[in-house]
Protein backbone atom coordinates (compact mmCIF):
# COMPACT_ATOMS: atom_id res chain seq x y z
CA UNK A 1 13.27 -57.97 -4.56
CA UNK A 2 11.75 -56.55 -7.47
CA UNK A 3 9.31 -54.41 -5.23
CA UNK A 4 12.36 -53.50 -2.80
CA UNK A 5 14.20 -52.03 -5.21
CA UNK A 6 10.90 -49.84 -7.24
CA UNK A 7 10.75 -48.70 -3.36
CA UNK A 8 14.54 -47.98 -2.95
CA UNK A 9 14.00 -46.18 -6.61
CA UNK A 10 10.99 -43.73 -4.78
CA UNK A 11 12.31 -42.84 -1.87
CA UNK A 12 15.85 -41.92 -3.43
CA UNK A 13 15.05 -39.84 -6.55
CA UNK A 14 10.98 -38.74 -5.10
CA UNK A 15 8.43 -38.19 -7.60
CA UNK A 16 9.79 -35.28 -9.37
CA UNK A 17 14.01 -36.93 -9.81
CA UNK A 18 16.80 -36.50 -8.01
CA UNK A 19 17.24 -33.31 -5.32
CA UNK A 20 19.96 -30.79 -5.83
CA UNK A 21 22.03 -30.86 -3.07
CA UNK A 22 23.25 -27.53 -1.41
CA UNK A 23 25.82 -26.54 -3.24
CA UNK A 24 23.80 -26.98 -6.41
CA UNK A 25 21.38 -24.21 -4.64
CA UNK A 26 23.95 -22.17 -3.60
CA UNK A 27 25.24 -21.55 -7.25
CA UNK A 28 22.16 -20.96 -8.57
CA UNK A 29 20.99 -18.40 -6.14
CA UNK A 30 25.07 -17.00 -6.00
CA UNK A 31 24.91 -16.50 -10.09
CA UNK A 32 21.14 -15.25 -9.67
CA UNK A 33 21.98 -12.51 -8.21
CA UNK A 34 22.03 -8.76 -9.41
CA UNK A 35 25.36 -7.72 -6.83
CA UNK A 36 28.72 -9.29 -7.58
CA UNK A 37 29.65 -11.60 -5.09
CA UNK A 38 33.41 -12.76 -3.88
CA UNK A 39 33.81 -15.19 -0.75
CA UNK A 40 37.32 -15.63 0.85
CA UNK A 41 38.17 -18.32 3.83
CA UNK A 42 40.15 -17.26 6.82
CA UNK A 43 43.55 -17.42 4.62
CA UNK A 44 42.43 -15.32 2.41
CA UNK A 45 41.82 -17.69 -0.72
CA UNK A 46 38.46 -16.74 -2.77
CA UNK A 47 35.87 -19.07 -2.44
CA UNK A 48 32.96 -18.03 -4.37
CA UNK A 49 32.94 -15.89 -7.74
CA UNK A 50 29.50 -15.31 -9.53
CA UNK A 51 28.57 -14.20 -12.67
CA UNK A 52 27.77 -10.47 -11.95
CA UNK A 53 31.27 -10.52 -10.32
CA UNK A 54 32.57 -12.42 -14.20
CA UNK A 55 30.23 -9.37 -15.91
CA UNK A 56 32.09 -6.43 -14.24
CA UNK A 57 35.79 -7.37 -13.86
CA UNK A 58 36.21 -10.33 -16.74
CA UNK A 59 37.17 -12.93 -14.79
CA UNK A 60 35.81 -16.47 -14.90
CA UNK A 61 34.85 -18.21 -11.77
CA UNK A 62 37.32 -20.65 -13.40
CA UNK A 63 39.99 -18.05 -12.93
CA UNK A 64 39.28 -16.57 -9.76
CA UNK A 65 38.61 -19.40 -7.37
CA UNK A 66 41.22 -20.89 -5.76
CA UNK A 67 43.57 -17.64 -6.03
CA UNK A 68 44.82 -16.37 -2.80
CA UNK A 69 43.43 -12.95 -2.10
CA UNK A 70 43.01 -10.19 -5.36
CA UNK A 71 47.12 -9.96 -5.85
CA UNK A 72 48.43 -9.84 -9.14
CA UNK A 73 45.23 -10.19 -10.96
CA UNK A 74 42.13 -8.37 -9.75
CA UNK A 75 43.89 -5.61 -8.10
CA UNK A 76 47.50 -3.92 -8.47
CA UNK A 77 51.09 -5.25 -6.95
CA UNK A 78 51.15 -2.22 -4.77
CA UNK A 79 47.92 -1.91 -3.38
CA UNK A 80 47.30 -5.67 -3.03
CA UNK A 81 48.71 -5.73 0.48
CA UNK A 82 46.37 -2.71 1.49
CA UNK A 83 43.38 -4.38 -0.17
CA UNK A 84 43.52 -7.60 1.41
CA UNK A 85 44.38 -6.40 4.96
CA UNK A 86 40.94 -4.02 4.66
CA UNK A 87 39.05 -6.75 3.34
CA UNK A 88 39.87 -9.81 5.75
CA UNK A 89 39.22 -7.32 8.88
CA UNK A 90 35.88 -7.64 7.91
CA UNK A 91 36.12 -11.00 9.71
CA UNK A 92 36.82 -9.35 13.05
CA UNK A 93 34.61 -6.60 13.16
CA UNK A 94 31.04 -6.43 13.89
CA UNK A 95 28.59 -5.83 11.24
CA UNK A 96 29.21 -4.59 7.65
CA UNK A 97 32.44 -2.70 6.49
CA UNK A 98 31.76 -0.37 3.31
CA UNK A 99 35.07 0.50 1.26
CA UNK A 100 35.77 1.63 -2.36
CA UNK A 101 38.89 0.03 -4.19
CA UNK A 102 40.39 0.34 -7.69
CA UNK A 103 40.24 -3.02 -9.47
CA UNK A 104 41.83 -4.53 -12.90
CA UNK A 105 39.43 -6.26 -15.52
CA UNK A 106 40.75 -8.90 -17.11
CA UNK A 107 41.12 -6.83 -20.35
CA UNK A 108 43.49 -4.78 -18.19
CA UNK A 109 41.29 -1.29 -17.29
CA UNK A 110 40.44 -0.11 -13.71
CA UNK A 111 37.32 -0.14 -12.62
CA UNK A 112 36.24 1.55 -9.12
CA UNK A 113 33.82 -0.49 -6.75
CA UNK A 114 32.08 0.21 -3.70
CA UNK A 115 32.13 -3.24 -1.30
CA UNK A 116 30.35 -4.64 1.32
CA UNK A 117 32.39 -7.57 3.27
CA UNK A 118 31.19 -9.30 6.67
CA UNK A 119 32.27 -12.37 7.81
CA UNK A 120 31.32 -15.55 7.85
CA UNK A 121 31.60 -18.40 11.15
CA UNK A 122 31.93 -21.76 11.42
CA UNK A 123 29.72 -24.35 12.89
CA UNK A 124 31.76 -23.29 15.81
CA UNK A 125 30.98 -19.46 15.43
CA UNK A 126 34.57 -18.70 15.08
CA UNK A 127 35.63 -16.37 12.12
CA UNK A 128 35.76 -18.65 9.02
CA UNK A 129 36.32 -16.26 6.18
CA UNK A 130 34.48 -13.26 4.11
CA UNK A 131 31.91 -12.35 1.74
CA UNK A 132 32.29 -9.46 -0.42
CA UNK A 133 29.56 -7.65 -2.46
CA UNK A 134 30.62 -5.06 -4.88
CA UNK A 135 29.31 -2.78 -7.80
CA UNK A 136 31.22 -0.25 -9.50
CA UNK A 137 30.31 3.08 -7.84
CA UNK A 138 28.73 4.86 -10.76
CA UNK A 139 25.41 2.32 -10.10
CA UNK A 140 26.02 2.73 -6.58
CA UNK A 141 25.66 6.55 -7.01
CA UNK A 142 22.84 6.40 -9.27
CA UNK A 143 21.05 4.14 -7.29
CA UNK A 144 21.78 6.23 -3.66
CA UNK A 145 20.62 9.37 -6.06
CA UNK A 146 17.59 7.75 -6.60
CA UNK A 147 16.56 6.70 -3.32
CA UNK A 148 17.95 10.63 -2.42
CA UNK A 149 15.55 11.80 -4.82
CA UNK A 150 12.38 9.91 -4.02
CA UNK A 151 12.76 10.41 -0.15
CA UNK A 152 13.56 14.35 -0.68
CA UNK A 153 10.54 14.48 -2.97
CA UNK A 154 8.62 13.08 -0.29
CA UNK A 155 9.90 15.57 2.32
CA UNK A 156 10.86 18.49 1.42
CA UNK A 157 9.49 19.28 -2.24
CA UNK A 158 8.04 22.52 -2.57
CA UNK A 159 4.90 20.68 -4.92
CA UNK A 160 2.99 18.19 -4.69
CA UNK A 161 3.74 14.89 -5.23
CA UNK A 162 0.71 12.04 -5.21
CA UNK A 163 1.81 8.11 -6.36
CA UNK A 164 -1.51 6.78 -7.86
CA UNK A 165 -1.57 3.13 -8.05
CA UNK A 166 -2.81 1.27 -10.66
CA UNK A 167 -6.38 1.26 -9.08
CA UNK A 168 -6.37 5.21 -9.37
CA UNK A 169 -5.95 5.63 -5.68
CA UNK A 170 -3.31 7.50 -3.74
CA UNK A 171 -0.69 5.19 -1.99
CA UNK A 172 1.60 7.65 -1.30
CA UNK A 173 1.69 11.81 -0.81
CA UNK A 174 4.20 14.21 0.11
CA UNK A 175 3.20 17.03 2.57
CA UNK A 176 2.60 19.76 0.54
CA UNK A 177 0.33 17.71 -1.42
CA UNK A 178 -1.77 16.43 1.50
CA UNK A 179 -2.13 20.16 2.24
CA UNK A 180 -2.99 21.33 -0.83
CA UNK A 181 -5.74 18.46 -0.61
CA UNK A 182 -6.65 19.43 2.36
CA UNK A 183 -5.60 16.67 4.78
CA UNK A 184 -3.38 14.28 6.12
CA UNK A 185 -0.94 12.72 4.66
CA UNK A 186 -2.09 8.93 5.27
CA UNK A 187 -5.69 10.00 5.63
CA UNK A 188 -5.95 10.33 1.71
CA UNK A 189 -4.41 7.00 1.14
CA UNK A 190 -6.70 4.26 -0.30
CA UNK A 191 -9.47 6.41 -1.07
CA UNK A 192 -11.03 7.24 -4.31
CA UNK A 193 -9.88 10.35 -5.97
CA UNK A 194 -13.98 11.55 -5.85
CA UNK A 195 -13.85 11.87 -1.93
CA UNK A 196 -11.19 14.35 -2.31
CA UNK A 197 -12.31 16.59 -4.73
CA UNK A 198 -16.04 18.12 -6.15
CA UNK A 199 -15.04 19.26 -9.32
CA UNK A 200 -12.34 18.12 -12.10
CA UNK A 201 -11.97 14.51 -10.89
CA UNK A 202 -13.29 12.68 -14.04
CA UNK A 203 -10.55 15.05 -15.93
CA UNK A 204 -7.72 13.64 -13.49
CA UNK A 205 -8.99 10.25 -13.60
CA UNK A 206 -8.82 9.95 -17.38
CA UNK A 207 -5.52 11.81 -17.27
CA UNK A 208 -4.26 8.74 -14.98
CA UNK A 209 -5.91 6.46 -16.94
CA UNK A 210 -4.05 7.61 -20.40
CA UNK A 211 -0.69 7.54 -18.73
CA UNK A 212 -1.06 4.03 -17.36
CA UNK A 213 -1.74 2.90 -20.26
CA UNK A 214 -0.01 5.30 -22.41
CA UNK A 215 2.44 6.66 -21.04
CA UNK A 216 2.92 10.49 -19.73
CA UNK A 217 2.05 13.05 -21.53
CA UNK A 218 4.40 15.26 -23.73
CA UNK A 219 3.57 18.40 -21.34
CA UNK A 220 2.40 19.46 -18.07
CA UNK A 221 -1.32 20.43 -18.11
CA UNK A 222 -3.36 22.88 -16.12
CA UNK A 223 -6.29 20.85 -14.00
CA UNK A 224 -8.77 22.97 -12.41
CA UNK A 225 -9.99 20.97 -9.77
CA UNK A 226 -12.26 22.04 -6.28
CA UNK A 227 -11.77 20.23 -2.68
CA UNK A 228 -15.03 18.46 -0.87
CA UNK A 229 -15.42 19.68 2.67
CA UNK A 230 -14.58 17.64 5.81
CA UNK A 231 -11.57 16.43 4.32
CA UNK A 232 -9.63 17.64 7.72
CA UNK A 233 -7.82 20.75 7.38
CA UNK A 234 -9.21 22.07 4.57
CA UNK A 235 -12.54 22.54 5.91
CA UNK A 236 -14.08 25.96 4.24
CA UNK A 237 -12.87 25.52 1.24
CA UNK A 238 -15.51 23.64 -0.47
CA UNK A 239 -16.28 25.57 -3.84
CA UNK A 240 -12.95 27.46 -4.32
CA UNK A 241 -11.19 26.26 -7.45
CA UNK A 242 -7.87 25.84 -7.90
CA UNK A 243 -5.65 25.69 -10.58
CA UNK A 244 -2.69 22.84 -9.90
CA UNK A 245 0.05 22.84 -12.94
CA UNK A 246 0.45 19.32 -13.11
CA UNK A 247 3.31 16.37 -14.97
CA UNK A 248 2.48 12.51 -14.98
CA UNK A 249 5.29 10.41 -15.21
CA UNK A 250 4.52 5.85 -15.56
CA UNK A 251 5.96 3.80 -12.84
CA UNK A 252 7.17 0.22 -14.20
CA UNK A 253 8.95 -2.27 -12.34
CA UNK A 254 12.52 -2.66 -13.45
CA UNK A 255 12.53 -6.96 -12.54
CA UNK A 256 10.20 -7.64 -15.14
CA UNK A 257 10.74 -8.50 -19.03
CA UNK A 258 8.13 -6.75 -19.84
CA UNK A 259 7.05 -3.21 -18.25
CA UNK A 260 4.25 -3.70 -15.88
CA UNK A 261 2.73 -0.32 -14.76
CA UNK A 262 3.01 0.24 -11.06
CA UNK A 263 0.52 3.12 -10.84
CA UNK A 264 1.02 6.90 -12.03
CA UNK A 265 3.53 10.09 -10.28
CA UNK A 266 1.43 13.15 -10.33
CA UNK A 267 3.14 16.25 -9.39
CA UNK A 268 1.49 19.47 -9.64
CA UNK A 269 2.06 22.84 -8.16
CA UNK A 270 -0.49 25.40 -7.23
CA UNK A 271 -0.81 28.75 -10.30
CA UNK A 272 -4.49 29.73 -9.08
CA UNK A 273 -3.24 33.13 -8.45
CA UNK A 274 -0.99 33.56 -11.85
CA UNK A 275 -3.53 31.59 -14.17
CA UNK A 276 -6.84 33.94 -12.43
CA UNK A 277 -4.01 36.94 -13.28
CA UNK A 278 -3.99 36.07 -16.70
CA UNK A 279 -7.25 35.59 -16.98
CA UNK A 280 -8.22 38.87 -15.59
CA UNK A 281 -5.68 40.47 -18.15
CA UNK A 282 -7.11 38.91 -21.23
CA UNK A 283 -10.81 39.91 -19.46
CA UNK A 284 -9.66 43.35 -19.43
CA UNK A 285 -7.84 43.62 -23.00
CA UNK A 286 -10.94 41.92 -24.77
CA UNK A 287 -13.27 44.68 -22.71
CA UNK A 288 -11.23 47.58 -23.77
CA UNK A 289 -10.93 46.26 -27.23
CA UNK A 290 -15.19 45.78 -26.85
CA UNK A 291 -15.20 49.28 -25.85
CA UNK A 292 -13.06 50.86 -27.94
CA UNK A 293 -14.62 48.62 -31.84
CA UNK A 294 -18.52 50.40 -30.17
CA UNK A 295 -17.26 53.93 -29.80
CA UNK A 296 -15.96 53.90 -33.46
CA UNK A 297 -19.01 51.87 -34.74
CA UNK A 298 -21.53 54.25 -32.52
CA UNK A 299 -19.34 57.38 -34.11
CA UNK A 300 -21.18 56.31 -37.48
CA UNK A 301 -24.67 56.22 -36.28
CA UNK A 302 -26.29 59.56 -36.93
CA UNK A 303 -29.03 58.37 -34.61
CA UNK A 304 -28.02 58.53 -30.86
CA UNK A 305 -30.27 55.62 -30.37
CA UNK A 306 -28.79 53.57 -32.76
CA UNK A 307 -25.52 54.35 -31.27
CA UNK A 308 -26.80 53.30 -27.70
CA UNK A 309 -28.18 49.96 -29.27
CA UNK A 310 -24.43 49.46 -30.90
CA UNK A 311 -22.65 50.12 -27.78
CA UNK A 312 -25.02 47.46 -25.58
CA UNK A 313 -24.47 44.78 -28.71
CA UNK A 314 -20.96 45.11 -28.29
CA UNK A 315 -20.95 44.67 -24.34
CA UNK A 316 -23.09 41.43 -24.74
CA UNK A 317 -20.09 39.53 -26.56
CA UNK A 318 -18.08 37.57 -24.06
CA UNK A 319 -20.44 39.22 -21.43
CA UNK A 320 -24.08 38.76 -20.92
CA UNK A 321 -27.12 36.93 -22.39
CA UNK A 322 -29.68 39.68 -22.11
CA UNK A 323 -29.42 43.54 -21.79
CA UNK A 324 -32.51 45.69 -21.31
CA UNK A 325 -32.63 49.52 -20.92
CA UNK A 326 -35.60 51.41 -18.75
CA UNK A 327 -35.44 54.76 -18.45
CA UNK A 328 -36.89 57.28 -15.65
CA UNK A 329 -41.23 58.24 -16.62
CA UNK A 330 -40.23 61.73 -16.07
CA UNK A 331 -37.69 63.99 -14.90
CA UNK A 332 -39.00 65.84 -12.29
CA UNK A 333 -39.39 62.90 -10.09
CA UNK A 334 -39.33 63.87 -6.17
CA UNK A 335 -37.59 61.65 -3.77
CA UNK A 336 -41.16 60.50 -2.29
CA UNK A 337 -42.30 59.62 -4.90
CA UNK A 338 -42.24 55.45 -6.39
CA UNK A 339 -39.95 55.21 -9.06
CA UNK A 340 -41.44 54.37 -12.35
CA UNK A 341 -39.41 53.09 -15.09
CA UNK A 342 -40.01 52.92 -19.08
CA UNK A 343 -38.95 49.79 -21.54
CA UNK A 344 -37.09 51.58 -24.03
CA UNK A 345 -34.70 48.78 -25.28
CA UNK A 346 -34.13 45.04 -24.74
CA UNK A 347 -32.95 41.82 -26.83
CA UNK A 348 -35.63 39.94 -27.86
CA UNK A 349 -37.51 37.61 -25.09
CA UNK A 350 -36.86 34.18 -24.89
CA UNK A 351 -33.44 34.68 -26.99
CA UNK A 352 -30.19 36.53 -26.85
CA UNK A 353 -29.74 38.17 -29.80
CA UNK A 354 -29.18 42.42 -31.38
CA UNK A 355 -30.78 44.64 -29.28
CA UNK A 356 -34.31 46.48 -30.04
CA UNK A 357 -35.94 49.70 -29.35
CA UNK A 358 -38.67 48.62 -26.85
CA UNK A 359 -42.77 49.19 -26.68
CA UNK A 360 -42.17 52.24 -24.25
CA UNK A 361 -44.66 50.86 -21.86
CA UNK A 362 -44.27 51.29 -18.29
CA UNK A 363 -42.68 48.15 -16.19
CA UNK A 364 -44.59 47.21 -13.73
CA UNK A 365 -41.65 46.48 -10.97
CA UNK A 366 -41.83 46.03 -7.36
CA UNK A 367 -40.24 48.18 -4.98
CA UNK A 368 -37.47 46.06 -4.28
CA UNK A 369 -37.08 45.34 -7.53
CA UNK A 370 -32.74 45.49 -8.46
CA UNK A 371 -33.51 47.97 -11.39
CA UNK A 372 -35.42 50.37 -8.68
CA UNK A 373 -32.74 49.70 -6.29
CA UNK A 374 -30.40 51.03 -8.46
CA UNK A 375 -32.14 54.02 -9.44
CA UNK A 376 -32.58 54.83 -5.90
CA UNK A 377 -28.97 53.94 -4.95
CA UNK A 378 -27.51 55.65 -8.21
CA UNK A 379 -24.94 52.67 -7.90
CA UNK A 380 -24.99 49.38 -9.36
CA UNK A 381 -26.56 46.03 -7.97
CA UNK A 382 -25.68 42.65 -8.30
CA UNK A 383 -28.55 39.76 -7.63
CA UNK A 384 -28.61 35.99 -7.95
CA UNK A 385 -31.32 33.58 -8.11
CA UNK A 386 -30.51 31.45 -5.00
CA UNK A 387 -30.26 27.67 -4.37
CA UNK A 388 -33.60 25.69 -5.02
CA UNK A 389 -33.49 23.95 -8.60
CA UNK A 390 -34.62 24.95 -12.09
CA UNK A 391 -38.62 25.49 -11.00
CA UNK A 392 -37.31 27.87 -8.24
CA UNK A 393 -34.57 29.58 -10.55
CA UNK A 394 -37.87 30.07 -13.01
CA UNK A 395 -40.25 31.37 -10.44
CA UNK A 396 -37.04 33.67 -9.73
CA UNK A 397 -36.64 35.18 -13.03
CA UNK A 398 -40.70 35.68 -13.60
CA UNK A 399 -41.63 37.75 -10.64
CA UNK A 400 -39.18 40.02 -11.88
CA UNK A 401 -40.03 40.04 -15.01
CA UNK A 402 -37.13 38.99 -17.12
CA UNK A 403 -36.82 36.53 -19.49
CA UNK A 404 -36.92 32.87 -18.47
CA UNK A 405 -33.83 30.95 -17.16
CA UNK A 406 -32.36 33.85 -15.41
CA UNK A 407 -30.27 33.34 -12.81
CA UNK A 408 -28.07 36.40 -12.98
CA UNK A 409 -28.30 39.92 -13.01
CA UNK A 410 -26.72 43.03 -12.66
CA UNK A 411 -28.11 46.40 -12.91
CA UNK A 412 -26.17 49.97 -13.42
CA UNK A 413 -27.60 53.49 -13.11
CA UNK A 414 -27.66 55.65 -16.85
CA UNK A 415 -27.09 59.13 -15.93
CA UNK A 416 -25.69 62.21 -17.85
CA UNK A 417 -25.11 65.59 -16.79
CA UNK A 418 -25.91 65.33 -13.50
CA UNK A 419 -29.43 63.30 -13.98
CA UNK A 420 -30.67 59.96 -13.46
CA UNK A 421 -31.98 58.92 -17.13
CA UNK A 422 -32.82 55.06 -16.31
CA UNK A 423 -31.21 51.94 -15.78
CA UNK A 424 -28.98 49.41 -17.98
CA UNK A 425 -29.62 45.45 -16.83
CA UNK A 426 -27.49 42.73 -18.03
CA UNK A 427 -28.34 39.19 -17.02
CA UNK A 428 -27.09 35.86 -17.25
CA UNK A 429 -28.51 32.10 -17.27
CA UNK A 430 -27.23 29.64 -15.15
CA UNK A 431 -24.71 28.14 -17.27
CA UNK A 432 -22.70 31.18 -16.31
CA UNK A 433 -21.35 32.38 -13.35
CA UNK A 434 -22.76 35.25 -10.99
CA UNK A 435 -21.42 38.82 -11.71
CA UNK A 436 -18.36 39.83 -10.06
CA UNK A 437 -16.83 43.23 -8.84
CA UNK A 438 -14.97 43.46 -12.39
CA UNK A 439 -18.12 43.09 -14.36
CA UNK A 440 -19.93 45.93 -12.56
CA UNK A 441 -17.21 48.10 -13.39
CA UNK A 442 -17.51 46.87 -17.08
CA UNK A 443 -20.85 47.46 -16.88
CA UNK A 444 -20.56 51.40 -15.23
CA UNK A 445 -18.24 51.95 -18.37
CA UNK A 446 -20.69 50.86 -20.80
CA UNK A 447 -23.59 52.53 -19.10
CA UNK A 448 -21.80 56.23 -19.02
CA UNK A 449 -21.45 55.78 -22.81
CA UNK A 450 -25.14 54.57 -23.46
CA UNK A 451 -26.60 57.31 -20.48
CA UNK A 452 -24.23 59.53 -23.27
CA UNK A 453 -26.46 58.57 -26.69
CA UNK A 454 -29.46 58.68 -25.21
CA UNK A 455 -29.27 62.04 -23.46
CA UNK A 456 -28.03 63.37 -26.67
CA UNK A 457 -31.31 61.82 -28.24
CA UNK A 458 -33.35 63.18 -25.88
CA UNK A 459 -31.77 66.83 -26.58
CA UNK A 460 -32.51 66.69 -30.02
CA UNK A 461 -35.94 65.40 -29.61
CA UNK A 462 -36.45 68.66 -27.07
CA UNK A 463 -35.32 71.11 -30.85
């Protein structure tokens, strides 16, 4: 007997105690939820009351169940009638029914909610009452805002919008982001942020990474970033920076305690054009401000020389590593004849520092040499050491005869009253970019006013 009734004990309570039955369940999961809830039975007599539904309007489930229908307690004498027809139709209508009524707290204010009713059936599956969800319509309306807001971000924004997760991968993109990237919009999910783009992507990755753990940033920040090729439709564009203006916001999930990152929103819009704009502005004011400090500094020098050394020091700031000035072996020159060209300044080799009067030894430079080219043309010429590595970007630089680690250069004619006097070079190492349109004319500039200095020196040297 003793053994019947440990076994009677088992199989009734189980290992872990006694089961909760269903309606032990159904409160727990009713008052666990984040919706008030209110459940009527085909009279009309509420049912079910949980504790969201206590939060918002004041009454008890005490109170509430038990009462037949929302008259003279939860809702006004005169609209009572109204209320309760709307809400028991639910039972007889398909699906959902969505209505907004005014209801009374227990403290006596009116608050307006936004329900959901449907019905409920019987074993049978005849119409056995109604359940009601409501929330006042303020949270509704923020929360259909927010949904409005993430779906027309998604659509129809006019940036781009990337969700990072917490892995530093896009899971989600807009369209005008997968264009600005390049390609489609669920071809860049999953996929490390260094397939997408060649340059800037440790900056944006350490960006993300601050904000997850963080948090955003207190201002949007200018990312310069350049596109791989064969990302789809942005093939071609390998190389060309951009500029994307971008904002970081966290993304936490609102059902924890504590806020657990999600991943990172990055939207950014596209300024190349205004931020090269600006550039090129502040380019040009620092030039003319370069130009205008060496004609007062070379309006001190009573040698013209000096003056023409003055004006190249002051083109170098900002612009150049090296400048070197050969002028034409003689004057009378005829157009047969191989041009032959005189050192007669240059910074000193190996360094980029003021510039000196040269040996006045002849250079000894090929016929396609860009100096000679130049002089020929009476125009300037641009030349870059092409791909190949450092030994090939040396052997480059040597065969024409400029200092190592050249990789740039840019030649302009000197000439003065009507004569070719020589040539002004500037060049650049590699850590700089390749002369541009704008810099030759910056360099034409420069070279009337030194092709000015030394013509005058050459005048005076003729008395």
């Amino acid at each position: 007997m003793s053994a019947s009734r440990r076994s009677g004990t088992t199989d009734e309570l189980g290992p872990q105690g006694p089961e909760p039955d269903g309606s032990d369940l159904l409160a727990a999961l009713l008052d666990g939820m984040d919706a008030a809830l209110c459940a009527f039975d085909a009279e009309g007599v509420v049912t079910h009351w949980n504790r969201e539904a206590e939060r918002i309007l004041g009454w008890s489930a005490a109170e509430a169940v038990g009462r037949q229908g929302f008259a003279d307690w939860a809702v006004r004498a005169g609209d009572a009638a109204d209320v309760e027809s709307r809400l028991l139709a639910a039972m007889h209508a398909p699906g959902r029914q969505v209505n907004e009524f005014a209801l009374l707290t227990k403290a006596g204010g009116r608050i307006l909610v936004r329900t959901q009713s449907a019905a409920v059936t019987g074993a049978d599956g005849k119409p056995a009452g109604v359940y009601c969800a409501f929330s006042e319509v303020h949270a509704q309306i923020d929360l259909e805002r927010s949904i409005a807001l993430s779906e027309a971000l998604f659509e129809g924004a006019a940036w781009g919008v990337v969700l990072v997760d917490a892995d530093l991968r896009p899971a989600l993109v807009n369209a005008h982001a997968a264009r600005a990237l390049g390609t489609g919009r669920t071809a860049v999910l999953g996929r490390p942020l260094g397939d997408l783009l060649s340059q800037g992507v440790e900056e944006l990755e350490s960006v993300l990474a601050h904000v997850l753990a963080e948090g955003a940033p207190p201002a949007p920040a200018d990312l310069w970033v350049a596109l791989r090729s064969g990302t789809g439709e942005g093939e071609g564009t390998e190389g060309r920076k951009r500029c994307w203006r971008s904002g970081f916001v966290r993304l936490a999930s609102p059902l924890t305690e504590e806020p657990v990152p999600l991943g990172v929103g990055w939207l950014f819009q596209d300024v190349t054009e205004s931020r090269q704009a600006e550039q090129e502005a502040s380019q040009l004011r620092f030039r003319a401000n370069q130009l205008h400090r060496a004609a007062r500094a070379a309006a001190e020098c009573e040698d013209p020389r000096e003056a023409a050394t003055v004006q190249l020091e002051f083109a170098l700031a900002g612009y150049a590593d090296h400048a070197l000035i050969d002028l034409v072996a003689s004057e009378e020159q005829t157009l047969d004849a191989p041009v032959r060209l005189v050192r007669a300044m240059a910074t000193p080799e190996g360094t980029a520092g003021p510039v000196r009067a040269g040996a006045g030894l002849p250079v000894r430079y090929s016929e396609n040499h860009p100096a000679v080219q130049c002089v020929e043309r009476t125009g300037s010429v641009r030349a870059s050491a092409s791909g190949g590595g450092d030994a090939r970007a040396r052997q480059w630089s040597s065969v024409r005869q400029w200092p190592e680690g050249t990789a740039h250069a840019l030649c302009s004619v000197l000439r003065s009253r009507g004569r070719t006097l020589g040539v002004v070079t500037f060049l650049r190492g590699a850590g700089r970019h390749a002369f541009e349109r704008t810099d030759a004319m910056y360099a034409e500039s420069v070279a009337v006013r030194v092709a000015a200095a030394l013509d005058l020196a050459r005048l005076l040297d003729e008395d």
